[in-house]
Protein backbone atom coordinates (compact mmCIF):
# COMPACT_ATOMS: atom_id res chain seq x y z
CA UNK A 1 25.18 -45.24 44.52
CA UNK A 2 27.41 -48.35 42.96
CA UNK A 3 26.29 -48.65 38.94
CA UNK A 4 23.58 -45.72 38.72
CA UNK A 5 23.71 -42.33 38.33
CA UNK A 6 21.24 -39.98 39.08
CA UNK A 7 21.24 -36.39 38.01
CA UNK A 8 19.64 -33.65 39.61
CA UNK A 9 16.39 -32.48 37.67
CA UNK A 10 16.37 -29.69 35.98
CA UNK A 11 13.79 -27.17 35.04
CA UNK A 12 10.59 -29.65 35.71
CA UNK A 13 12.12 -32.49 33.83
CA UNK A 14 12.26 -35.84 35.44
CA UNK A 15 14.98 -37.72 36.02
CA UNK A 16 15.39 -41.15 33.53
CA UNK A 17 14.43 -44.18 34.68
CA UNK A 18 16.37 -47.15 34.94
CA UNK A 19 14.80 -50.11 32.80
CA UNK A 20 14.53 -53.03 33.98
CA UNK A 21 16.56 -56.26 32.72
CA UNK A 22 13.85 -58.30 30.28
CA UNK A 23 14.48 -62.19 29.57
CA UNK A 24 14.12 -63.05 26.18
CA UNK A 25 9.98 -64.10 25.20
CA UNK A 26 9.11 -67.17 24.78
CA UNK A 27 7.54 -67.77 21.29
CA UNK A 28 3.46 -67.58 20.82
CA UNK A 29 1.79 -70.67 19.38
CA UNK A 30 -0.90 -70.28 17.52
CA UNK A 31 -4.45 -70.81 18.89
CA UNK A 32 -6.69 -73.45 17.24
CA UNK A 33 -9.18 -72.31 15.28
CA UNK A 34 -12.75 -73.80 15.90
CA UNK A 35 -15.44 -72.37 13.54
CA UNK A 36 -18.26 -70.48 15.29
CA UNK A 37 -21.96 -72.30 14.52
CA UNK A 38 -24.00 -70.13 12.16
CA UNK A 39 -27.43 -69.67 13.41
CA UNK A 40 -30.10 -68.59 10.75
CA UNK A 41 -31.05 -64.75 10.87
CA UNK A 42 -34.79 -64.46 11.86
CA UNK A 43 -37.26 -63.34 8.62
CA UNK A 44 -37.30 -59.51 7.90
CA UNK A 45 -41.14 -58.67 8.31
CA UNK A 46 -42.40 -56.21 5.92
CA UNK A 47 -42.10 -52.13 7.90
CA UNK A 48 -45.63 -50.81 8.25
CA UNK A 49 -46.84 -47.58 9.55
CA UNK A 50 -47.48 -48.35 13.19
CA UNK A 51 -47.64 -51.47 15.28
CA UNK A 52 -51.42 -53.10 14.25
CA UNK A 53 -53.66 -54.21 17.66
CA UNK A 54 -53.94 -57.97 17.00
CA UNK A 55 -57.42 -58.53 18.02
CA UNK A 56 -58.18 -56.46 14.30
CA UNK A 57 -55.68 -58.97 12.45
CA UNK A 58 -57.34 -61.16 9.70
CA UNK A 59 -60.95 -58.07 10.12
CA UNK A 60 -62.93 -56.63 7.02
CA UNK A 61 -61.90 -53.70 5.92
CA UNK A 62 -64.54 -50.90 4.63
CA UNK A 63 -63.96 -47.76 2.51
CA UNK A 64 -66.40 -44.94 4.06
CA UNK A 65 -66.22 -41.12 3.87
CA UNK A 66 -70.06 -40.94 4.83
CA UNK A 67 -71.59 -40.93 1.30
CA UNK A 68 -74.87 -43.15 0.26
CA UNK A 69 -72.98 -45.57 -1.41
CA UNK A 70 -69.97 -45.91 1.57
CA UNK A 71 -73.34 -46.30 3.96
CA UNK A 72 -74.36 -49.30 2.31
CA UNK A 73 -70.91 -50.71 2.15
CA UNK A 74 -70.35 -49.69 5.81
CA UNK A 75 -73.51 -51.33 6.77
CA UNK A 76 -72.89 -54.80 4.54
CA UNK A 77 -68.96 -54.74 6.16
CA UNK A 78 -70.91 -54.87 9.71
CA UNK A 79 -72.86 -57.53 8.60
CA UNK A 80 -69.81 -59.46 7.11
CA UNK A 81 -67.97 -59.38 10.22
CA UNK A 82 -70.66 -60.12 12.30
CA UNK A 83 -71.07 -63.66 10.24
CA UNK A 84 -67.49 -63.99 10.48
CA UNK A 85 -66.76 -63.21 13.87
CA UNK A 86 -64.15 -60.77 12.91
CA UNK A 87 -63.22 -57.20 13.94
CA UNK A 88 -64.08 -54.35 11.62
CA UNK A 89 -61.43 -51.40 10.36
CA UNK A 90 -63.13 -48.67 9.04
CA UNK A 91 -61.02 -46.18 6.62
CA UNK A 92 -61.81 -43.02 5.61
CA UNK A 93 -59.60 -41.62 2.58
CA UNK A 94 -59.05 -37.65 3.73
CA UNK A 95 -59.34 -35.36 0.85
CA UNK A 96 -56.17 -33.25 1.57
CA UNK A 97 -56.38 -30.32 -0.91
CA UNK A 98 -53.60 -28.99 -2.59
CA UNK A 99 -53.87 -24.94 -1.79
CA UNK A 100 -51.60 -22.71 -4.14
CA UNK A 101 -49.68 -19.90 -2.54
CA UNK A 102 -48.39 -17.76 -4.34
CA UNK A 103 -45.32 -15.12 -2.87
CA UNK A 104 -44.36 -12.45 -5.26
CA UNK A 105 -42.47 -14.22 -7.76
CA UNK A 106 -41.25 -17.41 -6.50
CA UNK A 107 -43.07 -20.51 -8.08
CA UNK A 108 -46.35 -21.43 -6.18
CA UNK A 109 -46.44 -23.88 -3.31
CA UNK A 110 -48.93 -25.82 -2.79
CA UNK A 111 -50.08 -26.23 1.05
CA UNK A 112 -51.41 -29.85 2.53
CA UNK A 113 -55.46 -28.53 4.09
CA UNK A 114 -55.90 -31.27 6.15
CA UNK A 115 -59.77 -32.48 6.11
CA UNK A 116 -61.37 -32.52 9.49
CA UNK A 117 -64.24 -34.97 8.28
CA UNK A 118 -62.90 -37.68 9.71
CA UNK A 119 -63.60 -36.44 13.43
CA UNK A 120 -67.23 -36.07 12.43
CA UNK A 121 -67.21 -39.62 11.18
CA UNK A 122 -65.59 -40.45 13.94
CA UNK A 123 -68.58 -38.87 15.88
CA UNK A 124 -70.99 -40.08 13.87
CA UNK A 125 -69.75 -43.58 14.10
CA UNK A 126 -69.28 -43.86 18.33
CA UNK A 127 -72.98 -43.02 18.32
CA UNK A 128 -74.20 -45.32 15.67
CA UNK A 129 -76.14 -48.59 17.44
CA UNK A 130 -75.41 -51.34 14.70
CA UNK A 131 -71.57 -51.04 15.78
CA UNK A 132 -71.93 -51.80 19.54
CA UNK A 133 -71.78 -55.68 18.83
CA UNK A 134 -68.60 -55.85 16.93
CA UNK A 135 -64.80 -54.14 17.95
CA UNK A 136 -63.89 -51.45 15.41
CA UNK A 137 -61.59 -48.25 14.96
CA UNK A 138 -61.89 -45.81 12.17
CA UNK A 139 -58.22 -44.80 10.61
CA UNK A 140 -57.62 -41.75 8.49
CA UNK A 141 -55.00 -41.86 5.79
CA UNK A 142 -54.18 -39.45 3.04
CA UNK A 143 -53.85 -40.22 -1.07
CA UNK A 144 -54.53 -42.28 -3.59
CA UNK A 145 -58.01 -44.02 -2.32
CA UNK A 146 -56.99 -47.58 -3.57
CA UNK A 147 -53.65 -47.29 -2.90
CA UNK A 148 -54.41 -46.67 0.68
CA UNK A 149 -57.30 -48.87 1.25
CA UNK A 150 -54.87 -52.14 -0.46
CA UNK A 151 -52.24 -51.07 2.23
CA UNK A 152 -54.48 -50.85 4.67
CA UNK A 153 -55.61 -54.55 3.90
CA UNK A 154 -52.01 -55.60 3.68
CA UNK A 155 -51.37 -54.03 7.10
CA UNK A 156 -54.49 -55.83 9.01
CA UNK A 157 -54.29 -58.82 6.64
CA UNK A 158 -57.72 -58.34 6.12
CA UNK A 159 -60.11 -61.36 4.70
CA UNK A 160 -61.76 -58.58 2.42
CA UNK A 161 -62.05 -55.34 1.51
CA UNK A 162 -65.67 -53.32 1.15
CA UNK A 163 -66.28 -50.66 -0.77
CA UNK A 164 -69.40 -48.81 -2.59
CA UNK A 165 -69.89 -48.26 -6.17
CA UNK A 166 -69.27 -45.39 -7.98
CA UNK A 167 -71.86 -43.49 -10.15
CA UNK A 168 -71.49 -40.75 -12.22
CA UNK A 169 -69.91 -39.17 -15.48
CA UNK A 170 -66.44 -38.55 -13.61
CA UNK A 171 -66.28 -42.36 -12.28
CA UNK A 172 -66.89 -43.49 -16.16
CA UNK A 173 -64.49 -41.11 -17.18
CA UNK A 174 -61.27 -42.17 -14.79
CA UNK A 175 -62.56 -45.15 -13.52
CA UNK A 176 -64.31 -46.05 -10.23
CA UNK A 177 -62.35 -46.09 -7.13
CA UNK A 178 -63.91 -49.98 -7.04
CA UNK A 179 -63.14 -50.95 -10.30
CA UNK A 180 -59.39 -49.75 -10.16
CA UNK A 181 -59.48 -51.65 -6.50
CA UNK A 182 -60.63 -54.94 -7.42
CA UNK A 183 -58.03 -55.28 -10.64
CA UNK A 184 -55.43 -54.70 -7.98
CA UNK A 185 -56.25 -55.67 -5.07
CA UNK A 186 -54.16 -59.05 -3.11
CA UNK A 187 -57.66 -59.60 -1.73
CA UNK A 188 -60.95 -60.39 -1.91
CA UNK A 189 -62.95 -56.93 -3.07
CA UNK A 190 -66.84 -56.71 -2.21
CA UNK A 191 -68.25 -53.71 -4.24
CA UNK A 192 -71.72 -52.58 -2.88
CA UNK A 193 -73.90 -51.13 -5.55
């Protein structure tokens, strides 16, 4: 072979190749730089817990856990949305108790009991006749009692927010769930004696 030379391969290796003759590049000139249109980024909605069914959007919402006073709130609510043509979203606080366990001599924990009330107002509500003529659902949260009713509110953006008065030496002595409500409350609060 005239101008190459070729050895034999040895041990797996493989032979070189030959490179190929390369003409000189031309040189690059730059691109033209055209500025990309901004669009606006949409508006960051505020996270909630779940997805909320529209057709309760804009409803009355009504603190109940089945006492006298809740009753009579429950059953003004009704009332309320029935005048308003709105959907109703019934909340029921859960009392979840703290339970201390104690193990030898580690510091106590304290155990969420969850409160199974909520499925006998749930009960107690799918049989009750002055709810056929208006949509509802019941919800169960956990904590603070105004806290969660407020976020609640904020959630449906309800029009209002009914609850029943408190009576008693302990409500004068921290302050009623519907006195602590309506000082903080972004909405309207209907307090039901």
């Amino acid at each position: 072979m005239a101008g190459h030379e070729l050895s034999e391969p040895s041990e797996g290796k493989r032979p070189p190749r030959p490179s190929p003759a390369r003409e000189p590049a031309a040189p690059l000139e730059p691109l033209p730089l055209e500025p990309l249109p901004l669009e606006p980024l949409p508006a960051a909605e505020p996270t909630s817990r779940h997805e909320v069914d529209p057709a309760f959007r804009h409803g009355v919402v009504v603190g109940f856990d089945g006492s006298v006073s809740s009753e009579r709130a429950l059953a003004y609510a009704v009332g309320m949305a029935r005048r308003t043509g709105s959907a109703l979203v019934i909340v029921h606080v859960a009392n979840r108790l703290p339970a201390t366990v104690w193990a030898g001599c580690e510091p106590p924990v304290f155990v969420d009991v969850p409160d199974h009330r909520t499925e006998i107002l749930g009960l107690e509500l799918a049989c009750a006749d002055y709810l056929d003529e208006i949509p509802w659902i019941l919800i169960e949260r956990g904590g603070d009692i105004c806290h969660e009713l407020e976020e609640v509110g904020r959630e449906y953006e309800a029009d209002a927010i009914v609850v029943g008065g408190t009576h008693g030496f302990l409500g004068k002595l921290f302050g009623s769930v519907s006195g602590r409500l309506a000082r903080r409350a972004n909405r309207p609060v209907v307090v039901i004696p």
